[in-house]
N, C-alpha and C. Protein backbone atom coordinates (compact mmCIF):
# COMPACT_ATOMS: atom_id res chain seq x y z
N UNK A 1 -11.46 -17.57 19.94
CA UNK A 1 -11.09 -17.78 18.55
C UNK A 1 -11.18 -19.28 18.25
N UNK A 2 -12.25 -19.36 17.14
CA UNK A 2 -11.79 -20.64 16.73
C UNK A 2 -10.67 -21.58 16.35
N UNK A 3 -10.69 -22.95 16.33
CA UNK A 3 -9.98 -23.21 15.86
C UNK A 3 -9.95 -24.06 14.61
N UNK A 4 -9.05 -24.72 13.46
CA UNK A 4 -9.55 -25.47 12.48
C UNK A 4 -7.76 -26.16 12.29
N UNK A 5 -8.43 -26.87 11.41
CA UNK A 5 -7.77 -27.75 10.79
C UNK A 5 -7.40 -28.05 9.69
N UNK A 6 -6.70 -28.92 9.18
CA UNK A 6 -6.40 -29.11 8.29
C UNK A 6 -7.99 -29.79 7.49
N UNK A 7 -7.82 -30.90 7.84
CA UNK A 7 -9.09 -31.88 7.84
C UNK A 7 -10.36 -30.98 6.85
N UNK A 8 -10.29 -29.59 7.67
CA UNK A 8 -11.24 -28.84 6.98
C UNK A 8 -11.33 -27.76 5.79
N UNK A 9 -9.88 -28.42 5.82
CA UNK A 9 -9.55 -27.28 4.33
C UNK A 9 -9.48 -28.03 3.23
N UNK A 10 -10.15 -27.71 1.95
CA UNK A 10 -10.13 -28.57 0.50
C UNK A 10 -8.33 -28.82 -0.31
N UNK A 11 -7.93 -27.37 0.03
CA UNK A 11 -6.71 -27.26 -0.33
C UNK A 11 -5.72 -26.76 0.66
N UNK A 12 -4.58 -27.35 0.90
CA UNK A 12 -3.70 -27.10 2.02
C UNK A 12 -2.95 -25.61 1.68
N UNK A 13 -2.31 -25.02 3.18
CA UNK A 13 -1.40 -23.79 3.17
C UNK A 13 -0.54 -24.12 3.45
N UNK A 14 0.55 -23.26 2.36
CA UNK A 14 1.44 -23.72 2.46
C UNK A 14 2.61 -22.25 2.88
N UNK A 15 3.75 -22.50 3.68
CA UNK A 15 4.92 -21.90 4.28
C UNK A 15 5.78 -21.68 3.44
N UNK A 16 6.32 -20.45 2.66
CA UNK A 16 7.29 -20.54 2.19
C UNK A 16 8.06 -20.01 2.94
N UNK A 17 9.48 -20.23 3.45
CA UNK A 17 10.48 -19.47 4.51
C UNK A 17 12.21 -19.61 3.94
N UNK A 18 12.92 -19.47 4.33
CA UNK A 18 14.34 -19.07 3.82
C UNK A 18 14.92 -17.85 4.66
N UNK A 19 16.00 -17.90 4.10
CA UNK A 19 16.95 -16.56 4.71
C UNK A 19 16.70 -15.98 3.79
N UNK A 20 16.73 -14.29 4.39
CA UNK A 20 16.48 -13.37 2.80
C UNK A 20 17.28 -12.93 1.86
N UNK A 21 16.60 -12.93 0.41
CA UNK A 21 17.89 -13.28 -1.07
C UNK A 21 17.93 -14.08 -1.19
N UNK A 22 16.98 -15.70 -0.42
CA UNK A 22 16.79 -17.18 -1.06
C UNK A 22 15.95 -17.25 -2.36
N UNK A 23 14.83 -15.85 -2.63
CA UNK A 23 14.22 -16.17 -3.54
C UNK A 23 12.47 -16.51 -3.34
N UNK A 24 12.32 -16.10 -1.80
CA UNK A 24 11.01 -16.60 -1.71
C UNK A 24 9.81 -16.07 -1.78
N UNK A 25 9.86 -14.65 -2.47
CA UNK A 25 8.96 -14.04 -2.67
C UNK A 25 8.72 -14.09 -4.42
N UNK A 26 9.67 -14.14 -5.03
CA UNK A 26 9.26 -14.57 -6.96
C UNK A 26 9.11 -16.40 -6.68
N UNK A 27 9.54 -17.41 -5.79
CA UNK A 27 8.73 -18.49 -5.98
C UNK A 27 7.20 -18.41 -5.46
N UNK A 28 6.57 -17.40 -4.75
CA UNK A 28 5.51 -17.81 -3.96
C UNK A 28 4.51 -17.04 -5.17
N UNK A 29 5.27 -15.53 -5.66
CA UNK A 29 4.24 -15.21 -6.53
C UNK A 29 3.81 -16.08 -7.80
N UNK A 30 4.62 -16.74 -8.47
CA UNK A 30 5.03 -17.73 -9.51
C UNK A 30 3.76 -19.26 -8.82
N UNK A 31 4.33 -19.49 -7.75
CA UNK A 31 3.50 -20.50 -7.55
C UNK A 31 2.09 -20.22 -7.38
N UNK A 32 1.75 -19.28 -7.08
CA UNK A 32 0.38 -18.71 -6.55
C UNK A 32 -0.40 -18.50 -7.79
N UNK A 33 0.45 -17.73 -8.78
CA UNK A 33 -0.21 -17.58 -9.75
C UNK A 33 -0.73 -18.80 -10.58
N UNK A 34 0.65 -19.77 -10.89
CA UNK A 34 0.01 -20.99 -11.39
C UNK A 34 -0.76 -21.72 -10.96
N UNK A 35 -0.94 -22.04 -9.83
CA UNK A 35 -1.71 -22.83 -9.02
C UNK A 35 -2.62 -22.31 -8.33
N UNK A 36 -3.04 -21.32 -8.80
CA UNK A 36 -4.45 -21.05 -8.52
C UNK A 36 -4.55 -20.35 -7.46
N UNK A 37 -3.43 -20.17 -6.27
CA UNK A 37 -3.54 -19.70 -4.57
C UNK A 37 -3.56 -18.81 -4.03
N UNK A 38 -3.90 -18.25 -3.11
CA UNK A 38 -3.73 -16.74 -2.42
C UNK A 38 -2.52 -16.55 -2.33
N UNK A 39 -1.68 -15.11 -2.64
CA UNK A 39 -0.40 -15.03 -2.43
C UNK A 39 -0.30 -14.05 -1.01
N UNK A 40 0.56 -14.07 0.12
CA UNK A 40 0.35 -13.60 0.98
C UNK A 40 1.82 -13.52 1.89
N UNK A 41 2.56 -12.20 1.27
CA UNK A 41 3.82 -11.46 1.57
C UNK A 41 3.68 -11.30 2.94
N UNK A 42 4.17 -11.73 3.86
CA UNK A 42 3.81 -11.06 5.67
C UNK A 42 4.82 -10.08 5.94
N UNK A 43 6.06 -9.47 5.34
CA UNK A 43 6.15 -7.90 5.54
C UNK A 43 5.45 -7.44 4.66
N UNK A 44 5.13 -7.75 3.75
CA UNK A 44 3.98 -6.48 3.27
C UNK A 44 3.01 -6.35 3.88
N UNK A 45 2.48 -7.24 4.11
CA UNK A 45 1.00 -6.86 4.98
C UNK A 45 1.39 -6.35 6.28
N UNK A 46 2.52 -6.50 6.99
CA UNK A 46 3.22 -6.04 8.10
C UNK A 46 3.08 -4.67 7.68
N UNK A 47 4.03 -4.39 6.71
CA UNK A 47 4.07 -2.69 5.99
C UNK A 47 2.87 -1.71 5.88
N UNK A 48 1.93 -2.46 5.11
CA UNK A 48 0.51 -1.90 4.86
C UNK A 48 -0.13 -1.46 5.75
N UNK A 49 -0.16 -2.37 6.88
CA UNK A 49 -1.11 -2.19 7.81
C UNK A 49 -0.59 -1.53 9.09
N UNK A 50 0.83 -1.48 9.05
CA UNK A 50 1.71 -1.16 10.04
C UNK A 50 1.57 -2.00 11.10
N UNK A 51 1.67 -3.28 10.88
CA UNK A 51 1.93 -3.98 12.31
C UNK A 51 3.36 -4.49 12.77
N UNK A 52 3.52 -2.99 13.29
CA UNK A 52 4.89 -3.39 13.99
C UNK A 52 4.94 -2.74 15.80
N UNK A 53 5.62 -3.53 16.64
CA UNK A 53 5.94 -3.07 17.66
C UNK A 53 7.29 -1.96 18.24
N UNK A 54 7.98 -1.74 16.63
CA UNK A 54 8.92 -0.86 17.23
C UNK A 54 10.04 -1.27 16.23
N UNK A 55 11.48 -0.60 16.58
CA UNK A 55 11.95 -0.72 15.33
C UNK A 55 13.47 -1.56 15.72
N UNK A 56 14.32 -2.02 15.27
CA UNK A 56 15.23 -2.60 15.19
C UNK A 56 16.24 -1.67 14.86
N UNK A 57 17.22 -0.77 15.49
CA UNK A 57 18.27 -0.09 15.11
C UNK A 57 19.48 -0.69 14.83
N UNK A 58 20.20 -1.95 15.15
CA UNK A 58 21.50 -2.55 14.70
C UNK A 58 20.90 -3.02 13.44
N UNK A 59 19.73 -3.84 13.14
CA UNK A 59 19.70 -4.30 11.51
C UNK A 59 18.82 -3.50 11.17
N UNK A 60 18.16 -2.00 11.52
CA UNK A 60 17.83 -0.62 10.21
C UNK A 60 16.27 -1.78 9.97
N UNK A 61 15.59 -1.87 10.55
CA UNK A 61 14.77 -2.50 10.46
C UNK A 61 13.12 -2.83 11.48
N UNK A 62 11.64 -2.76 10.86
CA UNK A 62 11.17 -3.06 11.74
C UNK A 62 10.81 -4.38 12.37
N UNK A 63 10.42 -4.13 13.76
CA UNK A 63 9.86 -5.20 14.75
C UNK A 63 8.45 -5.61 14.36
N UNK A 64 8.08 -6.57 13.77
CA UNK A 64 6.65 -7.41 13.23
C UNK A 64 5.90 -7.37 15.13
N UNK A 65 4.76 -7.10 15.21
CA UNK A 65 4.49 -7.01 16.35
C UNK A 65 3.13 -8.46 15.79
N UNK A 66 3.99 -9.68 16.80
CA UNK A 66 3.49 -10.74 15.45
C UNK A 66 2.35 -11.24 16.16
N UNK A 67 1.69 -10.76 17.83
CA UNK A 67 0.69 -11.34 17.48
C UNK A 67 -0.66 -10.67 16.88
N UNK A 68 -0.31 -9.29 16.38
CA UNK A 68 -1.31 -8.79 15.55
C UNK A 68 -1.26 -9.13 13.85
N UNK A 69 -0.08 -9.40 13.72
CA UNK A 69 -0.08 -10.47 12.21
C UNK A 69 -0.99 -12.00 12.35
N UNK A 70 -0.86 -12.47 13.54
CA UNK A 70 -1.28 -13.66 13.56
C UNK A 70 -3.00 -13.44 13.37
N UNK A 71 -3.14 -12.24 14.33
CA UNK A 71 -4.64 -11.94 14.42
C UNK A 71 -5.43 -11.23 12.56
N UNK A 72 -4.58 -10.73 12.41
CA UNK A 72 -4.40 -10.13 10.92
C UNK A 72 -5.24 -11.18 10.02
N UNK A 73 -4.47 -12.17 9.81
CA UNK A 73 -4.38 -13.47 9.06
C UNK A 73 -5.03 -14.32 9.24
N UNK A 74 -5.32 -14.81 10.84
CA UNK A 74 -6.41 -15.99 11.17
C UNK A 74 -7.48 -16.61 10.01
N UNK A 75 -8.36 -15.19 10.27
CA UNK A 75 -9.56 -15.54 9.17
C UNK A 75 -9.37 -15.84 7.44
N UNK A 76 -8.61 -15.13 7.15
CA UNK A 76 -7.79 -15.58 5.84
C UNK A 76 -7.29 -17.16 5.42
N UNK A 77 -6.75 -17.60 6.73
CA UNK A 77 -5.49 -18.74 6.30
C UNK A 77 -6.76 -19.75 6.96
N UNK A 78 -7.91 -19.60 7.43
CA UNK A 78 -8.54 -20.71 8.01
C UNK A 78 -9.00 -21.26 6.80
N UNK A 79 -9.41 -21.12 5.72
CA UNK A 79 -10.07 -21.71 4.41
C UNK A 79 -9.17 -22.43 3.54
N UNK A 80 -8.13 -22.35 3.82
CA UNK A 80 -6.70 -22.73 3.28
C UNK A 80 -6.48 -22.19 1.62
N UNK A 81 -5.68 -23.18 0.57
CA UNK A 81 -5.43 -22.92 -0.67
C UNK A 81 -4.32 -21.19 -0.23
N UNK A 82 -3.73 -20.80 0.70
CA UNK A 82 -3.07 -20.04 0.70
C UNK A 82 -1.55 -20.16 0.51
N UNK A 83 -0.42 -19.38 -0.04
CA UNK A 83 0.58 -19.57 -0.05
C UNK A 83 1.20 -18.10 0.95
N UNK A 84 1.63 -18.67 1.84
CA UNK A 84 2.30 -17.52 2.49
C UNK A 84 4.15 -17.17 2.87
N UNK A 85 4.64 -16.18 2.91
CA UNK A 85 5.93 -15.82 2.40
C UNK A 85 6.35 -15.27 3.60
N UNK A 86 7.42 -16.01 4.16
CA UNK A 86 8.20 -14.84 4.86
C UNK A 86 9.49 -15.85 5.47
N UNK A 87 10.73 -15.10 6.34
CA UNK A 87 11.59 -15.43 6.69
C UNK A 87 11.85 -16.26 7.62
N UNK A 88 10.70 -16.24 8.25
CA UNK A 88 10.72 -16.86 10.06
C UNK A 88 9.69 -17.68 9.56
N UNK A 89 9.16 -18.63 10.80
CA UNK A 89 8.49 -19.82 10.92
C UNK A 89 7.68 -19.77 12.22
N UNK A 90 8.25 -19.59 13.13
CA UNK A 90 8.18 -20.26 14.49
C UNK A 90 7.08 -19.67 15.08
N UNK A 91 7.08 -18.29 14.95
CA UNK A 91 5.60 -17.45 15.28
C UNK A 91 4.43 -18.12 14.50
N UNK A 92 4.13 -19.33 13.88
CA UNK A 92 3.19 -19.10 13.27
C UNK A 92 2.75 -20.25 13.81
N UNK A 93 0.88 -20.11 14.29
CA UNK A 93 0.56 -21.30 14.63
C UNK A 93 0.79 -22.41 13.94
N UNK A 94 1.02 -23.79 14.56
CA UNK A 94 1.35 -24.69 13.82
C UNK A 94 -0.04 -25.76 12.76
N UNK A 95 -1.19 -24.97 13.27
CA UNK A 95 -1.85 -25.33 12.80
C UNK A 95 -2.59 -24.95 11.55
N UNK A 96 -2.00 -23.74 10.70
CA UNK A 96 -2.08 -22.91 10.24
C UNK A 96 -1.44 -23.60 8.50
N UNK A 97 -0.62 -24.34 8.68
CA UNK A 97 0.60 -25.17 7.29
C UNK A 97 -0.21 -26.55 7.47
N UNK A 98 -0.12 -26.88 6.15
CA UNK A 98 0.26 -28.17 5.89
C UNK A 98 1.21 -28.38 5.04
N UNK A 99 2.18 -27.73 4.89
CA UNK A 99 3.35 -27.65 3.42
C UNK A 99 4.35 -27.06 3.94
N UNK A 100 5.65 -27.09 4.75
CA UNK A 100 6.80 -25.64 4.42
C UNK A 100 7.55 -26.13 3.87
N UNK A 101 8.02 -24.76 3.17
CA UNK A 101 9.17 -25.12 1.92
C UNK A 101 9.98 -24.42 2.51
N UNK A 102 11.74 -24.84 3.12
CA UNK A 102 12.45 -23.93 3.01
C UNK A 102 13.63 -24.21 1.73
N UNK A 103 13.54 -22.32 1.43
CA UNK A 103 14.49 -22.42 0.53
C UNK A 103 16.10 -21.79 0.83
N UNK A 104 16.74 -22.83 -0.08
CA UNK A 104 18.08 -22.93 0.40
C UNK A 104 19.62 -22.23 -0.27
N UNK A 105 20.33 -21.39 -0.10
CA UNK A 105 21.21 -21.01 -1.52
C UNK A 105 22.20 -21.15 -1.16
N UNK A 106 23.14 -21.11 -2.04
CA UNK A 106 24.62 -21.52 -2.00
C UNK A 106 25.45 -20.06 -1.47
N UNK A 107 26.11 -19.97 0.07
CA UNK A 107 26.48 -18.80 0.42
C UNK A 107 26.88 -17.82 -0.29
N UNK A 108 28.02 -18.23 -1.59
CA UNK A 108 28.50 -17.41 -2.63
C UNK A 108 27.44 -16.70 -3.13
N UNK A 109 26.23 -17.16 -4.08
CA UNK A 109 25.29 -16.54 -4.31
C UNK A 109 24.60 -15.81 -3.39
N UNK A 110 24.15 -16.48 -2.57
CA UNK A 110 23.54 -15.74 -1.29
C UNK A 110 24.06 -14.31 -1.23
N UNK A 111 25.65 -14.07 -0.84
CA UNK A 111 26.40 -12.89 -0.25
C UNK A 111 26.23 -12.14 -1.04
N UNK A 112 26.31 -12.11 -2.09
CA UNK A 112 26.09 -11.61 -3.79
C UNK A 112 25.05 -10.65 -3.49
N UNK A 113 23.40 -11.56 -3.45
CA UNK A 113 22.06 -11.31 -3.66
C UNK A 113 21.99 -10.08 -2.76
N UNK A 114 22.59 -10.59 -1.20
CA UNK A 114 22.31 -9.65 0.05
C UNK A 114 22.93 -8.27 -0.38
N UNK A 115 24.48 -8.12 -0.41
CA UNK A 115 25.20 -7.12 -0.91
C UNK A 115 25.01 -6.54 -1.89
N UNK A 116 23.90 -6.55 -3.33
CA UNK A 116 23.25 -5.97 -3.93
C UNK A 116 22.14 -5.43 -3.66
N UNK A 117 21.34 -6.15 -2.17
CA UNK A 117 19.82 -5.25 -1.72
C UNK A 117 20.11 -4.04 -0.81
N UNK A 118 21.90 -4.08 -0.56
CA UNK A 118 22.36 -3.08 0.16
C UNK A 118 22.88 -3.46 1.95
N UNK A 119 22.28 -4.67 2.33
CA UNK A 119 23.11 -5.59 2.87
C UNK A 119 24.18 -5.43 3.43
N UNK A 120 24.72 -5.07 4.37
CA UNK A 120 26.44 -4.79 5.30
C UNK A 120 26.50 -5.08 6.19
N UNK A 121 27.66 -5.16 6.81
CA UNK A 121 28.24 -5.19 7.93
C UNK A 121 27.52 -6.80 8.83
N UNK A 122 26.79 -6.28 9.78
CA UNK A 122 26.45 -7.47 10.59
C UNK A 122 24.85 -8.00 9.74
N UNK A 123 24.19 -6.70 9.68
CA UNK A 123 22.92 -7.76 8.91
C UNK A 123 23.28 -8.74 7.64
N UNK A 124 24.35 -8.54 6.82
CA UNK A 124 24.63 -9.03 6.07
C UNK A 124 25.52 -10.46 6.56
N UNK A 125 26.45 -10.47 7.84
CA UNK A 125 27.03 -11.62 8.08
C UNK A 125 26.23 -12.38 9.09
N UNK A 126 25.26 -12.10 9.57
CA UNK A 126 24.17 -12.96 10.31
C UNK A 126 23.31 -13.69 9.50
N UNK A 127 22.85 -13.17 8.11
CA UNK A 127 22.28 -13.85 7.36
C UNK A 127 23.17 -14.71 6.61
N UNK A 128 24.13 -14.54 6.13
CA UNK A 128 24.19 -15.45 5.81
C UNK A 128 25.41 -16.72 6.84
N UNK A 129 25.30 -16.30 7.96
CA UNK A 129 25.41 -17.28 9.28
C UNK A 129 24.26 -18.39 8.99
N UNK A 130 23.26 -17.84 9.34
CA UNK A 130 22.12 -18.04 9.24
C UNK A 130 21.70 -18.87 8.27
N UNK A 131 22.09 -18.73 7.15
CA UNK A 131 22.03 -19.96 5.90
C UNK A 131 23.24 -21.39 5.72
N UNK A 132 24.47 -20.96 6.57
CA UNK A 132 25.93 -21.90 6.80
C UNK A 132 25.10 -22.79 7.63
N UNK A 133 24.51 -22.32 8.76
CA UNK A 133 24.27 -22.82 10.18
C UNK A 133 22.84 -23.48 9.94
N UNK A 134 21.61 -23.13 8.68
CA UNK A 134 20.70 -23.53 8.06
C UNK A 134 19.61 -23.41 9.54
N UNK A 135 19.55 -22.40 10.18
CA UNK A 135 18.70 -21.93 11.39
C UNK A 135 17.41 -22.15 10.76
N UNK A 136 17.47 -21.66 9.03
CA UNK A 136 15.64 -21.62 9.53
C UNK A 136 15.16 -23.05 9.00
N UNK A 137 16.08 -23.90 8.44
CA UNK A 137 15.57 -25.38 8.06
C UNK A 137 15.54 -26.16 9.29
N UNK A 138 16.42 -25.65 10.64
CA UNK A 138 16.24 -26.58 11.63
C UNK A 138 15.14 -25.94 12.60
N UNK A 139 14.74 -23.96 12.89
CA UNK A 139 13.41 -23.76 12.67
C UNK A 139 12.06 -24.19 12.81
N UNK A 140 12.28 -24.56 11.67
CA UNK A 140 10.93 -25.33 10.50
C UNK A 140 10.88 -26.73 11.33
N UNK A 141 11.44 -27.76 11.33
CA UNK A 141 12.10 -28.93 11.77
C UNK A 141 11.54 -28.80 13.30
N UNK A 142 11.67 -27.96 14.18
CA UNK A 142 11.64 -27.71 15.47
C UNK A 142 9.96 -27.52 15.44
N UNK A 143 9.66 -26.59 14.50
CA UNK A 143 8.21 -25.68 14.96
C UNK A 143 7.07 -26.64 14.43
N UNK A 144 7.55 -27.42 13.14
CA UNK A 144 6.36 -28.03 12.47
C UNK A 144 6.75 -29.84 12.73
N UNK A 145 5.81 -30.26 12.31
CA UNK A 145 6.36 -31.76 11.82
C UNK A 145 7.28 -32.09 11.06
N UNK A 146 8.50 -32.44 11.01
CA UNK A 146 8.93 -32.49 10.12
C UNK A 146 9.10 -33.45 8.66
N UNK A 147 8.07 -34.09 8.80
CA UNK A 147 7.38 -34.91 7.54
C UNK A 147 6.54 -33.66 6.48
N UNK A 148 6.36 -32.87 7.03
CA UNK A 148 5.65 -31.62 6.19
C UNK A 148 6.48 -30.28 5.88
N UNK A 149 7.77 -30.71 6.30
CA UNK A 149 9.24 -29.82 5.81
C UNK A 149 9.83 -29.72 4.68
N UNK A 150 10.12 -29.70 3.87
CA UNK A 150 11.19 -29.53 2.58
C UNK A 150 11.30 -28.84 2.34
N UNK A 151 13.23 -28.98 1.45
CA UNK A 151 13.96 -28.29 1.58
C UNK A 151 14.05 -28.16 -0.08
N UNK A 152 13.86 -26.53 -0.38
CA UNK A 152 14.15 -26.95 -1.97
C UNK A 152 15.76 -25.96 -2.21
N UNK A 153 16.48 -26.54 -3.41
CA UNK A 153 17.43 -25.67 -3.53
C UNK A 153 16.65 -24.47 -4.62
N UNK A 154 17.32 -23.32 -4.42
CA UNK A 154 17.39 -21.65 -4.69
C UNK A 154 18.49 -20.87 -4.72
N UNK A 155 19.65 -21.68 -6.33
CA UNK A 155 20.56 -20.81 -6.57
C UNK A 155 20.27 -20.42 -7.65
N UNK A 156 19.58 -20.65 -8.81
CA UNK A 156 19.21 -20.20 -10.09
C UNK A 156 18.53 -19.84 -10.51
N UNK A 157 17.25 -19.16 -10.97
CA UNK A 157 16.46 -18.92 -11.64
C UNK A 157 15.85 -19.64 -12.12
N UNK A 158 16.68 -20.80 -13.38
CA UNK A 158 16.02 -22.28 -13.76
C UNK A 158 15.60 -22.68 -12.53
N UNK A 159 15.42 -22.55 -11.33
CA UNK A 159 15.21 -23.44 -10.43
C UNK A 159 13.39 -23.60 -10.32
N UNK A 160 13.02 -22.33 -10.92
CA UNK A 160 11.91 -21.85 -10.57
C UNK A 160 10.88 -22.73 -10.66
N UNK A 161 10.99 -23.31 -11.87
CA UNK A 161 10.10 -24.08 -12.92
C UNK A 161 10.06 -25.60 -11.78
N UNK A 162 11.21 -25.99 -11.66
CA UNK A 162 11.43 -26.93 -10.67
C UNK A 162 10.61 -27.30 -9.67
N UNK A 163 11.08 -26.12 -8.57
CA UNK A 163 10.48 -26.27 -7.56
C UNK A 163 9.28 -25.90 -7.59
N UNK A 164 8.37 -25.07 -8.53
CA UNK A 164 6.70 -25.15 -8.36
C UNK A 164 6.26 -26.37 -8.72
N UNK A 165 7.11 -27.74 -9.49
CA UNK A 165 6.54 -28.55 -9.80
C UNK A 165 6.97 -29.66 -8.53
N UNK A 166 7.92 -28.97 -7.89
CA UNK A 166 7.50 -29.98 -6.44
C UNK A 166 6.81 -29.40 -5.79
N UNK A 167 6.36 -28.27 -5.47
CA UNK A 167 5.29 -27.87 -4.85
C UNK A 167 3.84 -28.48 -5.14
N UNK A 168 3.78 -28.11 -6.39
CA UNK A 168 2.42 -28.52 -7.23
C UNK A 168 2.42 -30.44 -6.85
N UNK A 169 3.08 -31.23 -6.72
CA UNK A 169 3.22 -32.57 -6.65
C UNK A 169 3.11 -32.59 -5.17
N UNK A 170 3.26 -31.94 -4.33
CA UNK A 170 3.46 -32.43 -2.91
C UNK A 170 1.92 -31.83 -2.36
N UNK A 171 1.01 -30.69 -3.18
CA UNK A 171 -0.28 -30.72 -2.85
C UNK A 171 -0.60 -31.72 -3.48
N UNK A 172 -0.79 -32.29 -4.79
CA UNK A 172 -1.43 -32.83 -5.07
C UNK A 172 -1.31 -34.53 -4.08
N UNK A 173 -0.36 -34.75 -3.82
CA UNK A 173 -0.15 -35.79 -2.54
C UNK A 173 -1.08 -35.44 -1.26
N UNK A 174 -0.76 -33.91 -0.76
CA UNK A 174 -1.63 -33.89 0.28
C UNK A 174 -2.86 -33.59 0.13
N UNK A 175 -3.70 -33.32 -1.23
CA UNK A 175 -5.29 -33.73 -1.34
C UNK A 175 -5.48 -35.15 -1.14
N UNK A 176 -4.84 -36.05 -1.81
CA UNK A 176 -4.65 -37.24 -1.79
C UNK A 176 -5.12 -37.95 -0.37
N UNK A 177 -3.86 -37.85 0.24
CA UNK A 177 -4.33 -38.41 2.02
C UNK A 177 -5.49 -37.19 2.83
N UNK A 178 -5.82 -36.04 2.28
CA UNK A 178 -7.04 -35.80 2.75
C UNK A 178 -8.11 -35.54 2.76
N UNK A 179 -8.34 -36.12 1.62
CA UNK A 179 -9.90 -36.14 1.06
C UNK A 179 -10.75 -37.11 1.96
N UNK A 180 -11.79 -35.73 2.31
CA UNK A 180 -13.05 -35.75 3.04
C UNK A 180 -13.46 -36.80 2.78
């Protein structure tokens, strides 16, 4: 399998990640749409295609069998201009981003969001552990560079408008330093 780079992409890919009920699937469609980008849900395409290794019975949930997502995606994310969505980080080659965004919410809201998608018991107090303890901003921090990390806040709705315009500003920075 080949490999590529950044270097060789016109427009960078970018990571959207968070705990789930941060909001990162209406910012990625929102951003994608405005800005022109591939939008690219990784449990859905998980779902679609069924790439899973098995199932998760304490959180009612399946197992991403991730290196057939990775294989899934390769050819896709090598051309870049992609925006891709999901919870985790760390499975993903690192060569794959030039952008992650994690998004961040205020626990109150958070508990709210979760306990309305139906959310209980332990899946519900691990996540939002998980957002107190900010696992997937330190994650991100661990897996990528962290000069190509940020953190946007995701308690409002108004936020929306916001953060695509730091998105939209932080490509337009990274065409900037990498034009061919």
């Amino acid at each position: 399998m080949a490999t590529f780079t950044a270097e060789a992409r016109p427009s960078p890919n970018i990571l959207v990640t968070g705990t789930p009920g941060t909001g990162k699937s209406t910012l990625c469609q929102e951003t994608a749409q405005r800005l022109g980008m591939q939008y690219i849900n990784v449990g859905d395409l998980a779902k679609e295609k069924e790439l899973y290794e098995g199932w998760d019975e304490e959180y009612q949930c399946p197992i991403l069998d991730e290196d057939r997502i990775i294989d899934e995606l390769e050819d896709v994310v090598r051309e870049g201009n992609c925006v891709l969505d999901y919870h985790s980080c760390e499975f993903f080659p690192e060569r794959w981003f030039d952008l992650i965004f994690v998004l961040r919410t205020d626990n109150t809201i958070l508990y709210n969001r979760l306990e309305a998608r139906g959310y209980t018991g332990r899946k519900l107090q691990d996540n939002i552990q998980c957002e107190i303890f900010q696992t997937i901003l330190e994650e991100a921090r661990n897996s990528y560079l962290p000069s190509i990390v940020y953190e946007l806040s995701s308690n409002e709705p108004e936020e929306i408008d916001s953060n695509i315009e730091k998105i939209r500003s932080t490509i337009l920075k990274w065409k900037m330093n990498n034009q061919r």
